[in-house]
Protein backbone atom coordinates (compact mmCIF):
# COMPACT_ATOMS: atom_id res chain seq x y z
CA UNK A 1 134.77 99.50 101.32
CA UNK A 2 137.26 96.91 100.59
CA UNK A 3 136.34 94.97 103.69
CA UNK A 4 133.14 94.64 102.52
CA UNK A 5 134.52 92.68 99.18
CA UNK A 6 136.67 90.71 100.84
CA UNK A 7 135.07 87.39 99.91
CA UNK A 8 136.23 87.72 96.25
CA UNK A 9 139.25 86.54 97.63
CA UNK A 10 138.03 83.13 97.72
CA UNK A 11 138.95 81.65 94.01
CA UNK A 12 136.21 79.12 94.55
CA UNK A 13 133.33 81.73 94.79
CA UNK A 14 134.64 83.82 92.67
CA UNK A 15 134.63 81.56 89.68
CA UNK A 16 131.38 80.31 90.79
CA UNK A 17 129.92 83.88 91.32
CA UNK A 18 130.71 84.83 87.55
CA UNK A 19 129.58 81.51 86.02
CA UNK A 20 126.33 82.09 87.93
CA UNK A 21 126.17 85.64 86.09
CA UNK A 22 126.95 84.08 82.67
CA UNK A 23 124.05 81.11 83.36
CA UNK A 24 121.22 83.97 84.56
CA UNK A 25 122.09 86.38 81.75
CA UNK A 26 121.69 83.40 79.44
CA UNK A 27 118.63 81.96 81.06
CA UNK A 28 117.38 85.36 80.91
CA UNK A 29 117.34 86.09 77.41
CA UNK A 30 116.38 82.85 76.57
CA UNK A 31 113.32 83.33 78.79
CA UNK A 32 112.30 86.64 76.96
CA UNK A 33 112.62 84.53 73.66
CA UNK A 34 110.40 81.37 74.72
CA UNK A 35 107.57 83.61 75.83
CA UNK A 36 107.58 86.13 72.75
CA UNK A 37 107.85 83.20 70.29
CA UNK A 38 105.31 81.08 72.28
CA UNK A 39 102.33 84.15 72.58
CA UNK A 40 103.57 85.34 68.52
CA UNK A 41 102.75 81.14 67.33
CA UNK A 42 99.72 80.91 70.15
CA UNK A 43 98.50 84.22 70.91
CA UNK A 44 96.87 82.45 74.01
CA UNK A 45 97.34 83.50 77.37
CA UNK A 46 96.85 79.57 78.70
CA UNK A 47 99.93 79.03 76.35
CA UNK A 48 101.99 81.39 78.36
CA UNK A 49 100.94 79.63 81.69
CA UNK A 50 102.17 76.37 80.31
CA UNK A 51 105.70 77.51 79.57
CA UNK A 52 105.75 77.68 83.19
CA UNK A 53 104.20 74.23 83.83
CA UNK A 54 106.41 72.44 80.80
CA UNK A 55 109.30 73.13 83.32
CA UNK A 56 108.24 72.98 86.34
CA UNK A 57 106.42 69.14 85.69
CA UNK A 58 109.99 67.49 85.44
CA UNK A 59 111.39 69.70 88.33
CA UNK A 60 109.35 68.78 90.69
CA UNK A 61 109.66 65.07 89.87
CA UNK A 62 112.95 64.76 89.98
CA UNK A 63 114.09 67.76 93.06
CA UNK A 64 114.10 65.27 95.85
CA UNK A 65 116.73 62.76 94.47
CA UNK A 66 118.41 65.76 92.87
CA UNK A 67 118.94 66.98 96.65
CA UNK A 68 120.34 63.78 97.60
CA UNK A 69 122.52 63.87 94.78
CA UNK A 70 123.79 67.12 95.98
CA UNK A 71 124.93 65.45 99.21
CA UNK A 72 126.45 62.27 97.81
CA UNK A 73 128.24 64.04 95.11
CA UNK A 74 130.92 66.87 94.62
CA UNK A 75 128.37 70.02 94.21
CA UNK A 76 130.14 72.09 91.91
CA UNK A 77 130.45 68.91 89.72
CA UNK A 78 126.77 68.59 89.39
CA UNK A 79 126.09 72.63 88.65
CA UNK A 80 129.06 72.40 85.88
CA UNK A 81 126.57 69.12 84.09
CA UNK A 82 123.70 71.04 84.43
CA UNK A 83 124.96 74.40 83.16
CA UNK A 84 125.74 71.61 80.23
CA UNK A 85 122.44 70.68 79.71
CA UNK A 86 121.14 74.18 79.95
CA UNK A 87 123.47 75.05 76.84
CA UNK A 88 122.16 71.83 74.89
CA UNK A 89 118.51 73.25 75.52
CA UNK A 90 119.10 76.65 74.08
CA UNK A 91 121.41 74.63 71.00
CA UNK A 92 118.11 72.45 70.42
CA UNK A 93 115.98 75.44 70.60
CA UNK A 94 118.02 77.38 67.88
CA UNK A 95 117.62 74.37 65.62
CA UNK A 96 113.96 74.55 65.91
CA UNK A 97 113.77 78.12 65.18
CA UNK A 98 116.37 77.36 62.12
CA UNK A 99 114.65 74.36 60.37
CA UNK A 100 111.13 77.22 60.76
CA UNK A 101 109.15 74.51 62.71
CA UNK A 102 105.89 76.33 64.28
CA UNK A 103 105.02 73.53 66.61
CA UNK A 104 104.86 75.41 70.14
CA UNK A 105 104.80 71.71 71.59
CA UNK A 106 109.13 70.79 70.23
CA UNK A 107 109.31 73.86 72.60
CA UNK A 108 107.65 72.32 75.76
CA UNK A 109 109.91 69.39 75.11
CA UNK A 110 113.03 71.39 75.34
CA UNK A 111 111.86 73.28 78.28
CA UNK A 112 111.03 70.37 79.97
CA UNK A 113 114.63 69.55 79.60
CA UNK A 114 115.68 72.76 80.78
CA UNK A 115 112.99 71.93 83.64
CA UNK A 116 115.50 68.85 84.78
CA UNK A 117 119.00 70.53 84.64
CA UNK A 118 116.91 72.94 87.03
CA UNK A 119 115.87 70.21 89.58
CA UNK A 120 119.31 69.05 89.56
CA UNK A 121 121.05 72.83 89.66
CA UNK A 122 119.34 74.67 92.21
CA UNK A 123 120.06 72.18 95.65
CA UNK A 124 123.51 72.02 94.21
CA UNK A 125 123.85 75.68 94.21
CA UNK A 126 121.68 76.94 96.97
CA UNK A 127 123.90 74.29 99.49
CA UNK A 128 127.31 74.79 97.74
CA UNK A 129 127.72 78.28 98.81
CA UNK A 130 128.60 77.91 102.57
CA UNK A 131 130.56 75.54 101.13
CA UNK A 132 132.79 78.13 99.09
CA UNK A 133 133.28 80.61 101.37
CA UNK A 134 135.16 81.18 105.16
CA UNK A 135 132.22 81.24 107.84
CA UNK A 136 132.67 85.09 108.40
CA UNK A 137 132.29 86.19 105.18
CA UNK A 138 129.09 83.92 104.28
CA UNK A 139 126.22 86.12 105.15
CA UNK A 140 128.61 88.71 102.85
CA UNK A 141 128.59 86.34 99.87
CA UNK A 142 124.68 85.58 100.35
CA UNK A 143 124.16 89.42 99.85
CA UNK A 144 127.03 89.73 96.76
CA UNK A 145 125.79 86.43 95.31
CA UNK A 146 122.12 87.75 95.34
CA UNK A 147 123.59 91.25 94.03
CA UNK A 148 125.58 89.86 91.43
CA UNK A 149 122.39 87.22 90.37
CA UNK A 150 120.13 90.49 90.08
CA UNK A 151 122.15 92.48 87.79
CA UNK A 152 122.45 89.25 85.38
CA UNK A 153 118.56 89.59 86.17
CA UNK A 154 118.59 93.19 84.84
CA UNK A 155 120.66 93.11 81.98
CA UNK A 156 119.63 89.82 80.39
CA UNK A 157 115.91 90.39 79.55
CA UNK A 158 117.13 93.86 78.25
CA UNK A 159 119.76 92.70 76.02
CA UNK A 160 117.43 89.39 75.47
CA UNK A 161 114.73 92.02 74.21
CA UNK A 162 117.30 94.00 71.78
CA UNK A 163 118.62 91.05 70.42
CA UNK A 164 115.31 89.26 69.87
CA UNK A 165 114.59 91.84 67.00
CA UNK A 166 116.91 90.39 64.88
CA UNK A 167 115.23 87.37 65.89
CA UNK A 168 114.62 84.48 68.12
CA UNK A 169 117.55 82.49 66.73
CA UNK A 170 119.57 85.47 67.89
CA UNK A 171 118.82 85.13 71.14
CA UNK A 172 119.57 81.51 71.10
CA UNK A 173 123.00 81.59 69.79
CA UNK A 174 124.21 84.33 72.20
CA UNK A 175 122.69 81.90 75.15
CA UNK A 176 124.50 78.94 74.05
CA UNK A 177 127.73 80.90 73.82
CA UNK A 178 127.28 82.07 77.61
CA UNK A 179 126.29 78.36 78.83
CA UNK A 180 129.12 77.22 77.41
CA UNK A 181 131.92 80.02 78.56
CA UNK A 182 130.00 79.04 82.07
CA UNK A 183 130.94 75.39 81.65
CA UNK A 184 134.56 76.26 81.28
CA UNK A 185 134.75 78.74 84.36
CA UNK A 186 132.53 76.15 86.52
CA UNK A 187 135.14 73.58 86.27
CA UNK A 188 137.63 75.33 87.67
CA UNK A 189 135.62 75.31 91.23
CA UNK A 190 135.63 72.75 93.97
CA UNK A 191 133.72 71.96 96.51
CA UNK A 192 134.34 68.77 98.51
CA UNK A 193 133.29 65.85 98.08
CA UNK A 194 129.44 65.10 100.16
CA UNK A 195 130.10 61.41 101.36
CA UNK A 196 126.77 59.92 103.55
CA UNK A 197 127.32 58.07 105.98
CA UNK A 198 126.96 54.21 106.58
CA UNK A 199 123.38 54.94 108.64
CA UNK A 200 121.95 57.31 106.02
CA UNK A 201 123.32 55.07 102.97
CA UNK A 202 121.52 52.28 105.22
CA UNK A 203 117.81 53.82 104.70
CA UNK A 204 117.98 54.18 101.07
CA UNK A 205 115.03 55.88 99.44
CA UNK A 206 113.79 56.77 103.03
CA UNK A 207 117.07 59.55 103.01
CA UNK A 208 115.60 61.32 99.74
CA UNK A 209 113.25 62.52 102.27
CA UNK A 210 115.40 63.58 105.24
CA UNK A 211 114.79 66.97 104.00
CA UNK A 212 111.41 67.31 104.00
CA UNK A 213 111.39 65.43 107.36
CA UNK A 214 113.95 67.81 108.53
CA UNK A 215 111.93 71.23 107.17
CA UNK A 216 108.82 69.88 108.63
CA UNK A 217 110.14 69.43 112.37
CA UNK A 218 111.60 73.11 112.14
CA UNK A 219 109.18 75.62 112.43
CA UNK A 220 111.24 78.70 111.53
CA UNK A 221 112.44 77.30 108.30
CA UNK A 222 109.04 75.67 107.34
CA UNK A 223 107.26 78.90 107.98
CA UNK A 224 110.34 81.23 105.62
CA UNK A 225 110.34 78.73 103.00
CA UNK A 226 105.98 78.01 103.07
CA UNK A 227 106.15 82.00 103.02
CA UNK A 228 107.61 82.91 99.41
CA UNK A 229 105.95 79.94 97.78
CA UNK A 230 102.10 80.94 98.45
CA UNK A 231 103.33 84.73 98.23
CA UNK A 232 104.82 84.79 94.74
CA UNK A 233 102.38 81.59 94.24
CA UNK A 234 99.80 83.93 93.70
CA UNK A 235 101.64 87.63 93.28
CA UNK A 236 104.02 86.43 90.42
CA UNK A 237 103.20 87.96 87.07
CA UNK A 238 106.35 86.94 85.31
CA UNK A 239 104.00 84.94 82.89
CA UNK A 240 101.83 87.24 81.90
CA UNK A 241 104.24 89.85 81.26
CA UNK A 242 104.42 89.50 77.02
CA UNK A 243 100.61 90.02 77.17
CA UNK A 244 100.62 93.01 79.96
CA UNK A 245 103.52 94.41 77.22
CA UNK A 246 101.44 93.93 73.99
CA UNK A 247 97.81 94.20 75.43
CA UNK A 248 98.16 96.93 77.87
CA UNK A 249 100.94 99.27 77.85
CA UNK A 250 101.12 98.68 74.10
CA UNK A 251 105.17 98.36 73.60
CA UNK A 252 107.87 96.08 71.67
CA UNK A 253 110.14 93.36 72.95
CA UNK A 254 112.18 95.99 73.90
CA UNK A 255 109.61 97.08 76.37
CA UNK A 256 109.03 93.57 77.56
CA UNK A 257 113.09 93.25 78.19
CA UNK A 258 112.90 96.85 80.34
CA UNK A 259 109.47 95.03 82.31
CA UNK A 260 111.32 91.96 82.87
CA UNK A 261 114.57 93.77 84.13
CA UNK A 262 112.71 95.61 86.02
CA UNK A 263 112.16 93.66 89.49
CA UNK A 264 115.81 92.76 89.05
CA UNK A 265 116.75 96.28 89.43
CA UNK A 266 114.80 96.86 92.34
CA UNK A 267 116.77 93.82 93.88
CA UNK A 268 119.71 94.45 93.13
CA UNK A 269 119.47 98.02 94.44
CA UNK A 270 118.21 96.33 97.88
CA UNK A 271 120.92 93.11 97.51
CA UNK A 272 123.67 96.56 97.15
CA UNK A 273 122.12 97.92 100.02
CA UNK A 274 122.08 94.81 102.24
CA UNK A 275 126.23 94.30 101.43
CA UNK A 276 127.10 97.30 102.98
CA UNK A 277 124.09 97.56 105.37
CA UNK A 278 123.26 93.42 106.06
CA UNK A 279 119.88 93.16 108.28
CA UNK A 280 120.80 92.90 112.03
CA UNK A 281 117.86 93.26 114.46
CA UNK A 282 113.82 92.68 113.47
CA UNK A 283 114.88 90.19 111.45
CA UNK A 284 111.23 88.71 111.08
CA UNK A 285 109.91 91.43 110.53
CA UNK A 286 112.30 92.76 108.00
CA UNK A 287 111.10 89.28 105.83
CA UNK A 288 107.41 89.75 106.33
CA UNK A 289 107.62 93.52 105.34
CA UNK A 290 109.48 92.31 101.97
CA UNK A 291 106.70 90.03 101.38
CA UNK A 292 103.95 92.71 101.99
CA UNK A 293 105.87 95.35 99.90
CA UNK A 294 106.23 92.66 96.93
CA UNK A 295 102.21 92.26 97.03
CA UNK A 296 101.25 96.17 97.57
CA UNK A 297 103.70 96.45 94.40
CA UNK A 298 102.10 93.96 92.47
CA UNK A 299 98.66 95.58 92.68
CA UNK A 300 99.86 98.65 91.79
CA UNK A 301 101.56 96.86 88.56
CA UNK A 302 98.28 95.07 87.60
CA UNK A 303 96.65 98.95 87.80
CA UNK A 304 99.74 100.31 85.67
CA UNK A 305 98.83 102.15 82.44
CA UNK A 306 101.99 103.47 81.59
CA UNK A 307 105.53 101.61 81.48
CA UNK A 308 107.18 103.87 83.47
CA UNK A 309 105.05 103.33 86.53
CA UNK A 310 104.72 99.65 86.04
CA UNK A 311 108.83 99.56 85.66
CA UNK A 312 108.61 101.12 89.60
CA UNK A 313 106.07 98.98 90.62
CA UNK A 314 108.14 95.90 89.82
CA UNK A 315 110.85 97.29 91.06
CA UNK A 316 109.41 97.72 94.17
CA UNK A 317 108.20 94.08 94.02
CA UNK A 318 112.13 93.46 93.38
CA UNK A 319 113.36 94.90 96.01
CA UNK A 320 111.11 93.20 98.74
CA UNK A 321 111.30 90.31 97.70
CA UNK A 322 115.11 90.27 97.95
CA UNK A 323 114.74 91.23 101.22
CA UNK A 324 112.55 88.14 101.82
CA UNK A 325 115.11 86.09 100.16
CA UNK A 326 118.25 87.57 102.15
CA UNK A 327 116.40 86.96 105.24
CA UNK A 328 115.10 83.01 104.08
CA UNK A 329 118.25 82.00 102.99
CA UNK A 330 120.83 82.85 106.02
CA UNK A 331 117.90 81.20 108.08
CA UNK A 332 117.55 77.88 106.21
CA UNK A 333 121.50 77.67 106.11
CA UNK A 334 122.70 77.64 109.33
CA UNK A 335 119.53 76.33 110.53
CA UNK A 336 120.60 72.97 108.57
CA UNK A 337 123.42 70.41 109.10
CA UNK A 338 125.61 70.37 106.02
CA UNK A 339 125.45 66.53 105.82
CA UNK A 340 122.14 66.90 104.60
CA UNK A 341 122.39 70.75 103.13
CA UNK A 342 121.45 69.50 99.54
CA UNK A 343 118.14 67.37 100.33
CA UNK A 344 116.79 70.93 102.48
CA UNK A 345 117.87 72.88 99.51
CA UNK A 346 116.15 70.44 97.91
CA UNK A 347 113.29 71.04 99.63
CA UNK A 348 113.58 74.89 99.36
CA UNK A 349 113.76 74.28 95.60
CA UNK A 350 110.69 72.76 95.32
CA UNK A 351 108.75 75.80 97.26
CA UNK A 352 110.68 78.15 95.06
CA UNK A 353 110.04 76.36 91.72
CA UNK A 354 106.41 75.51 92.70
CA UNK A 355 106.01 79.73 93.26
CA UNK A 356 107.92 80.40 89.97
CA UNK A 357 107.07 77.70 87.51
CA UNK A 358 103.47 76.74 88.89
CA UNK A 359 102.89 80.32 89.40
CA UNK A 360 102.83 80.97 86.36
CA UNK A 361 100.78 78.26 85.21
CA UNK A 362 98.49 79.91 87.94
CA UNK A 363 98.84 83.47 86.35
CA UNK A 364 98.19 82.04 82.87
CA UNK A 365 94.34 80.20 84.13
CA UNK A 366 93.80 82.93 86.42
CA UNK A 367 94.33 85.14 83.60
CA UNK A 368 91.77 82.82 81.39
CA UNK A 369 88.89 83.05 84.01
CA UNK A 370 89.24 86.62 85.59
CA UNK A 371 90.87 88.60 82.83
CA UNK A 372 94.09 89.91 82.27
CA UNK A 373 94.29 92.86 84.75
CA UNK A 374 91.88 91.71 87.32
CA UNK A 375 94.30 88.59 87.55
CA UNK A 376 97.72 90.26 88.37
CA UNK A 377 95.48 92.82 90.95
CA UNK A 378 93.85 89.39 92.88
CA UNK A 379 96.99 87.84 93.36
CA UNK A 380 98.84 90.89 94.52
CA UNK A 381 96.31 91.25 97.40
CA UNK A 382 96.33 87.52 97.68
CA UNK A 383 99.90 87.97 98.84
CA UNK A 384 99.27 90.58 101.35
CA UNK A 385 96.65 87.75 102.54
CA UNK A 386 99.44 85.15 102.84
CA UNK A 387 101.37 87.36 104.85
CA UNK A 388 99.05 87.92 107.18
CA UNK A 389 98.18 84.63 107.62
CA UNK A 390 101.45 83.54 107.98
CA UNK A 391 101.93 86.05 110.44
CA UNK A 392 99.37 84.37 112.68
CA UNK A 393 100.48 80.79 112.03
CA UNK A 394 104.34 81.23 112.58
CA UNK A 395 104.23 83.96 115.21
CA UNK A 396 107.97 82.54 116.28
CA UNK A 397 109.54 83.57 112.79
CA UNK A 398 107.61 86.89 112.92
CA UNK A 399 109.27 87.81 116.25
CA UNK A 400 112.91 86.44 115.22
CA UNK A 401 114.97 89.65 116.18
CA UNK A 402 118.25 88.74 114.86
CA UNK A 403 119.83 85.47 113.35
CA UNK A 404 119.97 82.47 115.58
CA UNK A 405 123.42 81.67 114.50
CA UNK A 406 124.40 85.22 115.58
CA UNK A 407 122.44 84.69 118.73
CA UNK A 408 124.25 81.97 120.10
CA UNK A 409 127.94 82.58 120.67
CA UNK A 410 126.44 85.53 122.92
CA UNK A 411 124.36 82.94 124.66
CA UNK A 412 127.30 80.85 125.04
CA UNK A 413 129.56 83.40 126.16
CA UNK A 414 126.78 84.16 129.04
CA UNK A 415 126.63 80.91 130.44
CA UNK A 416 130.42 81.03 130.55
CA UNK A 417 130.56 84.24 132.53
CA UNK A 418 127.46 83.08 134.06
CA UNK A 419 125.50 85.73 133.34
CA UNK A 420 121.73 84.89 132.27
CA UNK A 421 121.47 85.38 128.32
């Protein structure tokens, strides 16, 4: 058992592992507190979808150079500024919930600030990690970092939820407190400088795109990171989730914090099991049946009557879509050179943000048009379309039976012997 927590050793990733806790449980509660306060001023489901579209607008604008960014400068630098600005969002938002201003639009402006500390954060931290850890234990800290990430997951919308009833500025002051204990503990870490050299420097704005150009020519990593952006595209419900609480199974913000931790339980359960158990053979189609289990669940949520069975049903969503991530992550990192690790994570940002953020603008309209219920049922099977049609269109990644990088010293020690691999 030990062995298997031997990467908390490393003083680097352990500082960064708990500063990541502090940011999601913050970022959590203040997520349960925008969408109650926003559907409570509104009462419009469209309203909802734009919470989602207020931050991912700036995100996606600005993810590119953010990537590049994350290879010119030291990473852990840039997550430390951004935790910063995440802590001067949630300040700002208190003050508007002080001074009693009901304008739902001074919120869209401070999410669309939280929207650009995000488009700066996540190439920084998806590329630092290999960076923070000995090569052995990395696939061990992808599985404790997700772990770790879903718990925060679970017990911020809870204790967002609680605290909310004395509330929203409640919320906000226990967010800002976390932000800024994160700040401290993030400063601590370092992670090498990410110097370019004189032929990349030489191309200019052409290397903000070396990522995409890079994702594009490799079809494993375009097909794992096209995957979870048209699945939880058109699965996620995260949106909708204050009106399935109120409208449908008829409970309190409590209720909406248990919904929200939900799916974060299931992962973390699965991230738990993949630490002492990590994936080693069908590795394709370990990711594809995480993908298929997330949209079966979500159907089942969108048919929920009760919150005990749609608690399991996002749970079950949870947990295969951690699998999916486990899987797409280890892929897309060794796949990728670390000279240009931040502009790919860049890249895998933008699928991930376009499936969170714009999926939930796409929950909110498809909400509008079809109805509450009927919306979080179509997009559930919708994902269990995208996974069979990604199926067909990457049948390489599909047949992947364990991870290249684990592949290869076995193929190298082959030739050595020369024995065919």
């Amino acid at each position: 058992m030990r062995e298997r927590l031997d990467v908390l050793r490393e003083r680097n990733f352990l500082f960064f592992l708990i500063a990541k806790i502090m940011v999601t449980l913050a970022a959590e509660m203040v997520s349960v507190a925008v969408g109650m306060q926003v559907y409570a001023l509104t009462g419009d489901l469209l309203a909802l979808g734009l919470v989602g579209l207020a931050q991912f607008a700036p995100f996606v604008l600005l993810i590119l150079p953010a990537g590049q960014v994350a290879d010119r400068k030291e990473r852990s630098r840039i997550i430390t500024f951004c935790f910063a600005l995440q802590g001067l969002a949630s300040a700002a938002l208190l003050a508007i919930t002080l001074s009693d201003l009901r304008q739902v639009g001074l919120i869209y402006a401070v999410l669309v600030l939280l929207g650009c500390a995000r488009a700066f954060m996540m190439p920084a931290s998806q590329a630092v990690l290999i960076n923070l850890v000995s090569a052995p234990r990395f696939a061990q800290a992808v599985a404790l970092h997700s772990s770790s990430f879903h718990m925060a997951v679970i017990a911020g919308p809870v204790l967002g939820g609680v605290v909310y009833l004395g509330g929203p500025h409640a919320v906000y002051i226990a967010s800002t407190i976390l932000f800024a204990s994160a700040v401290v503990l993030m400063s601590r870490v370092r992670s090498g400088v990410r110097h370019l050299d004189g032929q990349e420097t030489a191309r200019g704005a052409g290397a903000v795109f070396e990522g995409l150009r890079f994702v594009f020519s490799r079809p494993v990593v375009l097909g794992a990171v096209s995957l979870d952006l048209f699945a939880v595209l058109f699965g996620g419900a995260v949106a909708l989730l204050p009106a399935m609480a109120t409208d449908v199974l008829q409970v309190d913000a409590a209720g909406l914090g248990l919904l929200r931790a939900a799916p974060a339980v299931g992962a973390a359960l699965a991230a738990v099991a993949l630490v002492w158990r990590p994936i080693q053979r069908h590795v394709g189609r370990w990711m594809f049946g995480g993908v298929a289990l997330f949209g079966a669940s979500m159907v089942m949520f969108g048919l929920s009557t009760s919150l005990p069975l749609a608690m399991l049903a996002l749970a079950l969503s949870g947990a295969g879509d951690m699998v999916s991530v486990y899987v797409r992550q280890i892929l897309v990192q060794h796949e990728t050179p670390d000279a240009i690790r931040g502009r790919v994570s860049a890249v895998n940002s933008v699928f991930i943000g376009a499936s969170n953020q714009l999926g939930d603008f796409e929950s909110g309209v498809a909400a509008r048009l079809l109805g509450l219920v009927p919306a979080v049922v179509f997009g559930g099977f919708a994902t269990l379309a995208v996974t069979a049609t990604w199926m067909r269109l990457f049948p390489t990644l599909a047949r992947i039976d364990v991870f290249p990088h684990l592949s290869r010293p076995a193929e190298e020690a082959s030739r050595q012997d020369g024995t065919p691999s």
